[in-house]
Protein backbone atom coordinates (compact mmCIF):
# COMPACT_ATOMS: atom_id res chain seq x y z
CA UNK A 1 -16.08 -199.39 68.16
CA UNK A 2 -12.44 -200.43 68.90
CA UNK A 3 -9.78 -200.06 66.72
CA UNK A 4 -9.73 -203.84 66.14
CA UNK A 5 -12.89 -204.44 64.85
CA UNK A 6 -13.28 -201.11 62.84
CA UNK A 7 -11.52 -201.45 59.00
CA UNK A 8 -11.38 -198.65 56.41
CA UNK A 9 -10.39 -198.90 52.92
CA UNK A 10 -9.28 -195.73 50.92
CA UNK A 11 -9.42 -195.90 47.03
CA UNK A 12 -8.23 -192.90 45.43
CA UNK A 13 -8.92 -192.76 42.23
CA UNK A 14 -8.51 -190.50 39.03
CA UNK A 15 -12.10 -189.79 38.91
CA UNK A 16 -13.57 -190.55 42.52
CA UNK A 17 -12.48 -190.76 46.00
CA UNK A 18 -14.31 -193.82 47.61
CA UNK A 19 -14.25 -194.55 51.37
CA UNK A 20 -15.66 -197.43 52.63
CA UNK A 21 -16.11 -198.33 56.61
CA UNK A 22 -16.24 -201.68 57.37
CA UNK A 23 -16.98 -203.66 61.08
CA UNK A 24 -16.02 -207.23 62.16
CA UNK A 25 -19.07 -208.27 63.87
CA UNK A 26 -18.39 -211.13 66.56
CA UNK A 27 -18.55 -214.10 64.53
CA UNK A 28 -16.19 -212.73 62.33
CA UNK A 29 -18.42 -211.51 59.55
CA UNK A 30 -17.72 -208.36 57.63
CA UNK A 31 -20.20 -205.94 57.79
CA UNK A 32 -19.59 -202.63 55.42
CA UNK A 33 -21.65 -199.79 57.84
CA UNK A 34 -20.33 -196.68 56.06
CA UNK A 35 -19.53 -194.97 52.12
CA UNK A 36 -18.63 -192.25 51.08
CA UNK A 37 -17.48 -190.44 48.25
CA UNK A 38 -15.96 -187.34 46.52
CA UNK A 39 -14.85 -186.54 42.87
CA UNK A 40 -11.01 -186.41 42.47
CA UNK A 41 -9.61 -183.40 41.80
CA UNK A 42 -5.81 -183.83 42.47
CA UNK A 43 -4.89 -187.27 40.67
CA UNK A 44 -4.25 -187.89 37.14
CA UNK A 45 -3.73 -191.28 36.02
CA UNK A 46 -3.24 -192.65 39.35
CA UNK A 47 -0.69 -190.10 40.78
CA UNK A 48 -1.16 -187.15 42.57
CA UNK A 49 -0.55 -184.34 40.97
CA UNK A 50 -2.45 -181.53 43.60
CA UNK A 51 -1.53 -182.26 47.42
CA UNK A 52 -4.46 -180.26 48.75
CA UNK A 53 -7.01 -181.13 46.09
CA UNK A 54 -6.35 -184.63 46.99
CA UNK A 55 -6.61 -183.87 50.60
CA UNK A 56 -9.98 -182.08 50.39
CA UNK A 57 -11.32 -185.15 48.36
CA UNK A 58 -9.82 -187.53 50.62
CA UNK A 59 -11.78 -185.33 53.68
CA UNK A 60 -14.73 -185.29 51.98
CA UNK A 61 -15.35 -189.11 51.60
CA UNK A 62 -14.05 -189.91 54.83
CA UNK A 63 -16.48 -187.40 55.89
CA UNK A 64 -19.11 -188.63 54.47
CA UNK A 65 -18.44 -192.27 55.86
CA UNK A 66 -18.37 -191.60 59.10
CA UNK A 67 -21.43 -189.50 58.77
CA UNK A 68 -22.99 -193.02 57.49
CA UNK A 69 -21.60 -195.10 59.93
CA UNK A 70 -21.92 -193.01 63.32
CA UNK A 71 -18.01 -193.59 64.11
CA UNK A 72 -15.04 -191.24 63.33
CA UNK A 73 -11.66 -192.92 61.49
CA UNK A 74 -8.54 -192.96 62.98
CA UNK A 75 -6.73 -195.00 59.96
CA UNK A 76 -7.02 -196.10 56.03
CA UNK A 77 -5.84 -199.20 54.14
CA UNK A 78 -5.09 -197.18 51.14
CA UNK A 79 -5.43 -198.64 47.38
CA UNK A 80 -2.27 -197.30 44.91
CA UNK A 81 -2.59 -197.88 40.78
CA UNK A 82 -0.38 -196.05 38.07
CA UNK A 83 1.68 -197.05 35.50
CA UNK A 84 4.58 -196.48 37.98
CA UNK A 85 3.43 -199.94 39.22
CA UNK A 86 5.50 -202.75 38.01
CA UNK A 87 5.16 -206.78 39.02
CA UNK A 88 8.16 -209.39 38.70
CA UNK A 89 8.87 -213.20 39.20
CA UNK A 90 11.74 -214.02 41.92
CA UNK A 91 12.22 -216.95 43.97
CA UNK A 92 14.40 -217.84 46.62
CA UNK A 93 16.06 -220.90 48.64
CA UNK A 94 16.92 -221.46 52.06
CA UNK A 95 18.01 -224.83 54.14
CA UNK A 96 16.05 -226.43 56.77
CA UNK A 97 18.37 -229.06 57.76
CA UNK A 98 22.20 -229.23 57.26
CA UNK A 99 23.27 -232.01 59.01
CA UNK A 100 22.60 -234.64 57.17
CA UNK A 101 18.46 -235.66 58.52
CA UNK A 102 15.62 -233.40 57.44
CA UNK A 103 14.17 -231.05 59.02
CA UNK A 104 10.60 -229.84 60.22
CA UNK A 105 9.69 -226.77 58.10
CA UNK A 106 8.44 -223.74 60.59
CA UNK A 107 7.03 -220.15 60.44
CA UNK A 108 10.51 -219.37 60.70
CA UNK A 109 11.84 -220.54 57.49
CA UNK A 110 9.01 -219.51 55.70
CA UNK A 111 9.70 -216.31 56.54
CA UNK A 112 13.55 -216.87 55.89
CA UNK A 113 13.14 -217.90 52.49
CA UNK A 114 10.54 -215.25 51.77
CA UNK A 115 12.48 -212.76 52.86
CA UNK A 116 15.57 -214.44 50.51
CA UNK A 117 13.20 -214.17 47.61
CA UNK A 118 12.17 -210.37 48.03
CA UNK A 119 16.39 -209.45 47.87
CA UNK A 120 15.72 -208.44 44.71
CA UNK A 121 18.36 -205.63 43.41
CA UNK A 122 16.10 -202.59 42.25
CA UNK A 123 16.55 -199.12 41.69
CA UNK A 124 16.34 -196.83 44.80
CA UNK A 125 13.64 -194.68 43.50
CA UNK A 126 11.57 -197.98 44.22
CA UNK A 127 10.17 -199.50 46.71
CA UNK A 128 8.49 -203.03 47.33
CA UNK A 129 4.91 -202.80 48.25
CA UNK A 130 3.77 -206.61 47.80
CA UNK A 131 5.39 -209.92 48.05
CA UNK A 132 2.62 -212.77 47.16
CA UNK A 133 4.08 -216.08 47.61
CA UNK A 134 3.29 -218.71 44.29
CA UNK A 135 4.00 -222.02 44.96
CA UNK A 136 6.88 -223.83 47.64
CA UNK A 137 9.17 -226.30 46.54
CA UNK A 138 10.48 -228.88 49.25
CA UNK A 139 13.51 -230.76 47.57
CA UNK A 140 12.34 -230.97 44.01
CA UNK A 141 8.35 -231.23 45.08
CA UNK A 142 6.61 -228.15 43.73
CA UNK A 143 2.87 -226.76 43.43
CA UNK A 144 3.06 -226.31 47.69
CA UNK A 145 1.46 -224.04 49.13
CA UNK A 146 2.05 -224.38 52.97
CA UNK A 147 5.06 -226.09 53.85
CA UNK A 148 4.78 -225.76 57.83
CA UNK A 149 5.04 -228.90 59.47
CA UNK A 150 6.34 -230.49 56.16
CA UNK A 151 9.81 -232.30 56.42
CA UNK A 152 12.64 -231.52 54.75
CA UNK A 153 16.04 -230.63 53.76
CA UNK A 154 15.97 -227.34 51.34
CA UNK A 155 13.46 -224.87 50.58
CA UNK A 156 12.24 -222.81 47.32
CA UNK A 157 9.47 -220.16 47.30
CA UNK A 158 8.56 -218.56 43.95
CA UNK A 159 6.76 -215.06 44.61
CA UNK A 160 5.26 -212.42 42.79
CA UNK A 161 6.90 -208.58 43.70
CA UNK A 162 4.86 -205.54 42.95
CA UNK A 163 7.18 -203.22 43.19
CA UNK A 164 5.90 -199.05 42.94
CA UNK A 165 7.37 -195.25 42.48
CA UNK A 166 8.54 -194.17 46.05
CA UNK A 167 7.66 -190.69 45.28
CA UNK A 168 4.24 -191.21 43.96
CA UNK A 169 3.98 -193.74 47.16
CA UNK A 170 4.92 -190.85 49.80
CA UNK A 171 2.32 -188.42 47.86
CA UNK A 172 -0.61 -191.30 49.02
CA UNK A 173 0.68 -191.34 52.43
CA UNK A 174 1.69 -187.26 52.72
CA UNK A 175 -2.08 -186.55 51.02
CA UNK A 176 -3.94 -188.91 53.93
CA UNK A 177 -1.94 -187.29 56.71
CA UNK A 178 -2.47 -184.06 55.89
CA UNK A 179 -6.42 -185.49 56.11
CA UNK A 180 -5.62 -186.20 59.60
CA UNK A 181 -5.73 -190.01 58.80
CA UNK A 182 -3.28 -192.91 59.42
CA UNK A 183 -2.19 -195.28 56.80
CA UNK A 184 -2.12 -198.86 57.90
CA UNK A 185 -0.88 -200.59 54.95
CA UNK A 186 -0.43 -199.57 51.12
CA UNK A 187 -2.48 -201.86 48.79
CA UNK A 188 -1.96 -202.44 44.77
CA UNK A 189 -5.92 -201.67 43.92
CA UNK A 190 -6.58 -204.68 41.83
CA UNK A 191 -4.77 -207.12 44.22
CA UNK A 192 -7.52 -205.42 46.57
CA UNK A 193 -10.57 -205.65 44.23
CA UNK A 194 -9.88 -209.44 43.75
CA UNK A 195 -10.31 -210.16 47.47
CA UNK A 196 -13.84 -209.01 47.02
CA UNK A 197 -14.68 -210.09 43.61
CA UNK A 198 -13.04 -213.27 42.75
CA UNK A 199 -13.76 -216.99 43.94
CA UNK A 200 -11.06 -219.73 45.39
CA UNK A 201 -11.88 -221.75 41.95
CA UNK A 202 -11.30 -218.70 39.55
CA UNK A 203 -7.93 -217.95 40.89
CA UNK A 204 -7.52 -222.21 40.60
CA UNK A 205 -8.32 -222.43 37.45
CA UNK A 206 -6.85 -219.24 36.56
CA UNK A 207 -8.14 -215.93 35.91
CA UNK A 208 -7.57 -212.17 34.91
CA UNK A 209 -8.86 -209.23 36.76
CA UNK A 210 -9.22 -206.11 34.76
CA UNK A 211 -9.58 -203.04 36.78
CA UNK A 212 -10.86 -200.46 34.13
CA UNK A 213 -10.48 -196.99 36.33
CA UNK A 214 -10.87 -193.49 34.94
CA UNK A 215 -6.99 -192.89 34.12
CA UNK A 216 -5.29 -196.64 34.11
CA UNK A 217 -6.60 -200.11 33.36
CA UNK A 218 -4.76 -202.36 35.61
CA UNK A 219 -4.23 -206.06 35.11
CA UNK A 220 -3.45 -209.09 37.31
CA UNK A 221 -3.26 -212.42 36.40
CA UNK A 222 -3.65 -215.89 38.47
CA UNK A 223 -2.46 -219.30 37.34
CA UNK A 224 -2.88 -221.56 40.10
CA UNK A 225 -4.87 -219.71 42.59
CA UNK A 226 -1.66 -217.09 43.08
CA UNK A 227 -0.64 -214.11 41.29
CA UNK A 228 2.00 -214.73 38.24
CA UNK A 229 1.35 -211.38 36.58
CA UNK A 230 0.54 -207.56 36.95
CA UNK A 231 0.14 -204.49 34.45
CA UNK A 232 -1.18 -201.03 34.47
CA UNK A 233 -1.58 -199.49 31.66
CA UNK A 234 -2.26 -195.53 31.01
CA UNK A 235 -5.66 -195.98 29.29
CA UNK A 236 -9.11 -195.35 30.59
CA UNK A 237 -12.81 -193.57 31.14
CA UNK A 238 -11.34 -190.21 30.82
CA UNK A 239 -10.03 -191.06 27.64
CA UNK A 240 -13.59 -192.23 26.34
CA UNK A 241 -15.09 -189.32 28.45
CA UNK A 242 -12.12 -186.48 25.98
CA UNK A 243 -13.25 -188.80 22.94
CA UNK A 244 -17.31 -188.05 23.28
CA UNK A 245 -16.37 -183.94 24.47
CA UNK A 246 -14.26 -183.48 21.18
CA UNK A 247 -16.66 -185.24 18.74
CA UNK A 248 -19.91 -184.23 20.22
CA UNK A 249 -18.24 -180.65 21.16
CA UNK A 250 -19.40 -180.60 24.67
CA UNK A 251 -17.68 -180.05 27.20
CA UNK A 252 -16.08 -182.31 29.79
CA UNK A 253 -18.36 -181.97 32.38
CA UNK A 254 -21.10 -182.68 30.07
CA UNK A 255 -19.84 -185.48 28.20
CA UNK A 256 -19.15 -187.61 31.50
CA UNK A 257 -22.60 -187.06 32.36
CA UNK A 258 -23.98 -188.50 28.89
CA UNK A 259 -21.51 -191.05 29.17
CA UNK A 260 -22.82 -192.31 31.92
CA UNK A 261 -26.47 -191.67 31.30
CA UNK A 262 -26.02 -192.38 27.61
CA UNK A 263 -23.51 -194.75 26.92
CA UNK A 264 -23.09 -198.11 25.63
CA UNK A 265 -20.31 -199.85 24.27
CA UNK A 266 -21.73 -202.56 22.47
CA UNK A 267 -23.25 -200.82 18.79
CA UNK A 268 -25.97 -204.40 18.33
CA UNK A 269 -27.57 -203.29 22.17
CA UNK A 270 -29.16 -200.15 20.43
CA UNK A 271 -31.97 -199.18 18.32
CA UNK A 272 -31.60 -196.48 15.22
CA UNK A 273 -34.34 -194.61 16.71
CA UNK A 274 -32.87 -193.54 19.77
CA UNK A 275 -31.60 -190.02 20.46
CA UNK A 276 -30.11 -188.24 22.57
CA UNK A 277 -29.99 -184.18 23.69
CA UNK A 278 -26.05 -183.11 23.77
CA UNK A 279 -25.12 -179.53 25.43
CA UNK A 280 -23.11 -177.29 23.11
CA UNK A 281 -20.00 -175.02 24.43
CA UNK A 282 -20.21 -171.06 24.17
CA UNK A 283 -23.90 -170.88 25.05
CA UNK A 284 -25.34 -172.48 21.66
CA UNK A 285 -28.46 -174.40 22.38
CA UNK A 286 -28.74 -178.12 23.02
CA UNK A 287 -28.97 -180.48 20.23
CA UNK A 288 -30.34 -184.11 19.51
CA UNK A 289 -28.61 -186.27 18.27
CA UNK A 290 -28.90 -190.67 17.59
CA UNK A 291 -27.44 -192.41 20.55
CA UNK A 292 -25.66 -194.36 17.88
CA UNK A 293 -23.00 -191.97 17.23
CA UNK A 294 -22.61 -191.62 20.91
CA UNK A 295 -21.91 -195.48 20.86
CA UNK A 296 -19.92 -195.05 17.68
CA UNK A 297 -17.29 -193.13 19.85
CA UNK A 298 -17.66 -195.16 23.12
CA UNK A 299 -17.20 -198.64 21.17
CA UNK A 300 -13.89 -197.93 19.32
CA UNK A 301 -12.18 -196.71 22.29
CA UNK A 302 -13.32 -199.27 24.79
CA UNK A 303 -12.36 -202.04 22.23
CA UNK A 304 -8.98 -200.43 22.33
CA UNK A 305 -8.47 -200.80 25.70
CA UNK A 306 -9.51 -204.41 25.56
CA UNK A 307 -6.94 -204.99 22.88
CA UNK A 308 -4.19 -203.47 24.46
CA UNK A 309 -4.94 -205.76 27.84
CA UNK A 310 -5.58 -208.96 25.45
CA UNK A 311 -2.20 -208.53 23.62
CA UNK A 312 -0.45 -207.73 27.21
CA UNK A 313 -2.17 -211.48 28.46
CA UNK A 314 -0.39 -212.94 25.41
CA UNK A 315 2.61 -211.66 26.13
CA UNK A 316 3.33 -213.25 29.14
CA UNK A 317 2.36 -216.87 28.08
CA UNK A 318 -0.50 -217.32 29.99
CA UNK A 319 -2.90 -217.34 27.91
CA UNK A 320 -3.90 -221.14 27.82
CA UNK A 321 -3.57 -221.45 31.58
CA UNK A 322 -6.87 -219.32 32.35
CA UNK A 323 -9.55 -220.79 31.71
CA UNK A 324 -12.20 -219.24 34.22
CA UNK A 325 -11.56 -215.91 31.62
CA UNK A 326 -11.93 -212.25 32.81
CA UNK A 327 -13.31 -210.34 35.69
CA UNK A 328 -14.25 -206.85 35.06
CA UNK A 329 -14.38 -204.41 37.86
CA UNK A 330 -13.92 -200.09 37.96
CA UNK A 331 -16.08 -197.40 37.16
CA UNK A 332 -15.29 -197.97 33.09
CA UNK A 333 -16.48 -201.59 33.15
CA UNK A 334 -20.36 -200.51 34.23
CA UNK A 335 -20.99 -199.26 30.48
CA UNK A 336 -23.76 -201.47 29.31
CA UNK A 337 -22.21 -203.60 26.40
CA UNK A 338 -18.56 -203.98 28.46
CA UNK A 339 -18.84 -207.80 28.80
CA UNK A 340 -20.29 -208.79 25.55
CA UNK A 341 -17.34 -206.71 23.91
CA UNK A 342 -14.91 -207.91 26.40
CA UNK A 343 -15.97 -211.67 25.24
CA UNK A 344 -15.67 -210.83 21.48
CA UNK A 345 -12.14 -208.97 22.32
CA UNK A 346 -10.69 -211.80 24.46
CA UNK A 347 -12.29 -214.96 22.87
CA UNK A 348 -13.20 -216.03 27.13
CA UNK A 349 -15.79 -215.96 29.00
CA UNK A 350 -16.10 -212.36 30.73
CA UNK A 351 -18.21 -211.65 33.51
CA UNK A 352 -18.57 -208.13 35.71
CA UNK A 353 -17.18 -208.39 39.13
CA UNK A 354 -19.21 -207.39 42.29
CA UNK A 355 -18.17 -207.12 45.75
CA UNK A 356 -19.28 -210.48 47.59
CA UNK A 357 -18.63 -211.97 50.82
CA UNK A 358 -19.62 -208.65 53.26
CA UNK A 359 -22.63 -207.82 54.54
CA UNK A 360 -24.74 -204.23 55.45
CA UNK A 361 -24.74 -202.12 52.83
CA UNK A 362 -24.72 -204.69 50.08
CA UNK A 363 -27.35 -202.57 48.31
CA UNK A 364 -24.98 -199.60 48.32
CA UNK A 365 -21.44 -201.15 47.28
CA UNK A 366 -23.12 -203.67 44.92
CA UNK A 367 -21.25 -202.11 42.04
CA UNK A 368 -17.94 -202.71 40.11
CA UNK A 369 -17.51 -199.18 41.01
CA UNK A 370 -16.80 -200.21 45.06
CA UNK A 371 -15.10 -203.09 44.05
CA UNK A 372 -11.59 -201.78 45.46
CA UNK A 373 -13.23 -199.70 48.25
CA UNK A 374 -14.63 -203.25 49.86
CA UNK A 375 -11.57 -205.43 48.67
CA UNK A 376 -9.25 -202.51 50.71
CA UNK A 377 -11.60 -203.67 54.07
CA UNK A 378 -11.54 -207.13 53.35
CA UNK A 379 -7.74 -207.11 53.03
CA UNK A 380 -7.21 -205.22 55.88
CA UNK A 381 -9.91 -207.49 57.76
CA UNK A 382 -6.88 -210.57 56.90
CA UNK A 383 -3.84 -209.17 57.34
CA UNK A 384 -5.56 -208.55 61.13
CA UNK A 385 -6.61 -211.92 61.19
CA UNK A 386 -2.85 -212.87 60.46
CA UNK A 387 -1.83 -210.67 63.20
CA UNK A 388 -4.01 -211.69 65.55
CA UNK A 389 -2.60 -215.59 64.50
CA UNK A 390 1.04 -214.50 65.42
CA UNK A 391 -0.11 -213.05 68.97
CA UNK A 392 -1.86 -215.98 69.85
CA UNK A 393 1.09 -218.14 68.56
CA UNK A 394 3.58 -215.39 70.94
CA UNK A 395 0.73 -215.54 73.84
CA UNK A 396 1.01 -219.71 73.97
CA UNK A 397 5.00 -219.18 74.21
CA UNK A 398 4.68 -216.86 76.87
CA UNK A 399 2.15 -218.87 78.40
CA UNK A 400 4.26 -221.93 78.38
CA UNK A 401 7.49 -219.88 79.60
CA UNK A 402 5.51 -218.56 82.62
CA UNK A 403 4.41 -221.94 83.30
CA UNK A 404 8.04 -222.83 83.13
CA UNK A 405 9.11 -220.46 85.71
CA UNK A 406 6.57 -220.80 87.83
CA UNK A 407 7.59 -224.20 88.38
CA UNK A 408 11.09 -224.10 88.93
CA UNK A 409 9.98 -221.19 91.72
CA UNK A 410 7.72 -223.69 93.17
CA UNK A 411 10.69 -226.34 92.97
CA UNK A 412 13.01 -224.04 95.13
């Protein structure tokens, strides 16, 4: 396989390290040929926190991928979360034609007055690492969303910036170079996880995507099939996971593994009778115990986290403008129960997001859990769609150029 047709998304997580290997077969179709994946040692919340325990994870996965597929990597598109992660509003305004006539809007001012719109003043412990356009204005006409070709005299964009932590940036990159890997491009996670999980009509009608992960639960919001809003917020499955080990006084280990065996965070989805065998700490035997006090842990704490995301939607405003309701992906969101919860929580319809549109392995990544892992490949699969658009557009010039020249040669 060539570099070109070969895509790799890298989620790093708090909990798990997921690599997923993607191909572009010829008629353009994704095809995911390779997982893999490791627990996460050196991340808390997002951030790394242990350089090589992060790298051995990250090797590990990788690893394992290219075991899977039969190919080895060269680079990663590599998903970043943490509440270090901050979104904001800006627009910008540029002029296509000043003398008087309008003008035919090209590539050129697009990029003009997106690049106007991104010279936002922040601090220099930041960095930009996303600038998604919302809407164009062409003197006074909104709600565009391609103005090439389009005539006239000045130009708006509105965008969304997700702006992130440069240090906690440079620890991604340093951590997958000292893997041996390239980074092709740094990706917000649930920006990535909605290329894979949501429709063209849910982002239309507008919709939120809740990425429930093991140390954040991050947010994004679209209102007219572009992003208006992002969040992360410092909750998650670990926090459930330290809830069960200090009420059922297990340990950690133990009370993941009944958490995901176990739990449930709806209480009406269970039956009194059921019980449950919990390890003790210090060598005590095992005890049984219902599964309802399991739930009665799992419930509050999950309902929490849906609060704190509901009252975050209502601060912006948007509440009223999203009516497809909420998309559920991350490892959190497989608890049985998580949707009907979510739909008592949020008052909107609430489904839980799988990875669609790829083929191969569907069987394998058919899980909010690979929801990032396969939006990483898809978005890297676009952005070298986009790049292959701006070659062809450079090839035609040159094309035409040599043309040119070969003429006026023939001429003399």
């Amino acid at each position: 396989m060539t570099k070109g047709n070969l895509i790799v998304g890298l989620d790093i997580g708090t909990t798990k390290v997921c690599a997923i290997i993607g191909e572009i077969g010829e008629e353009g179709q994704l095809e995911i040929v390779g997982v893999g994946t490791s627990p996460s040692a050196g991340v808390r919340r997002g951030v790394v926190v242990n350089l090589d325990a992060t790298v051995k994870s990250i090797t590990k996965a990788i690893k394992e991928a290219e075991l899977m597929a039969g190919v080895e990597v060269k680079s990663v598109y590599a998903g970043v979360a943490g509440s270090h992660i901050k979104g904001m509003n800006n627009n910008g305004v540029v002029v296509v034609a000043s003398r008087g006539g309008q003008g035919e809007i090209r590539e050129t001012d697009v990029k003009r007055v997106i690049d106007t719109a991104k010279g936002v003043s922040i601090p220099a412990d930041r960095e930009i690492i996303h600038v998604v356009p919302q809407q164009y204005i062409i003197d006074d006409q909104d709600g565009i969303k391609d103005p090439v070709g389009m005539s006239g005299v000045r130009l708006e964009a509105e965008v969304h910036i997700v702006t992130g932590a440069v240090t906690s940036i440079q620890n991604i990159i340093r951590s997958i170079n000292q893997a041996g890997y390239e980074v092709e491009d740094i990706v917000f996670k649930p920006l990535a996880a909605s290329y894979a999980t949501l429709t063209k009509d849910e982002k239309d009608l507008g919709v939120v995507l809740v990425d429930v992960g093991g140390g954040t639960s991050d947010i994004v919001v679209f209102v007219e099939g572009s992003i208006w809003h992002t969040e992360v917020l410092p909750i998650g499955g670990e926090n459930i996971t330290r809830d069960i080990s200090v009420g059922l006084r297990t340990p950690m280990l133990e009370a993941e593994e009944i958490k995901k065996k176990h739990g449930c965070a709806f209480s009406s989805l269970i039956s009194d009778d059921e019980t449950i065998k919990v390890p003790s700490v210090g060598g005590r035997k095992s005890r049984s115990l219902p599964r309802q006090v399991l739930v009665e842990i799992i419930e509050p704490r999950m309902e929490e986290i849906f609060s704190r995301v509901n009252r975050q939607i209502r601060m912006t405003g948007y509440e009223n403008l999203i009516s497809s309701g909420i998309v559920l992906v991350g490892g959190t969101s497989i608890l049985p129960g998580s949707a009907e919860l979510a739909e008592k929580v949020f008052d909107l319809p609430v489904r839980i997001g799988e990875p669609v549109g790829v083929k191969g392995l569907i069987d394998v990544v058919s899980s909010p859990l690979y929801a990032t892992g396969v939006g990483l490949v898809l978005y890297g699969k676009d952005q070298s769609e986009e790049v292959d658009r701006e070659e062809s557009i450079f090839d035609k010039i040159g094309k035409a150029f040599k043309g040119l020249t070969d003429k006026v040669k023939e001429y003399f």
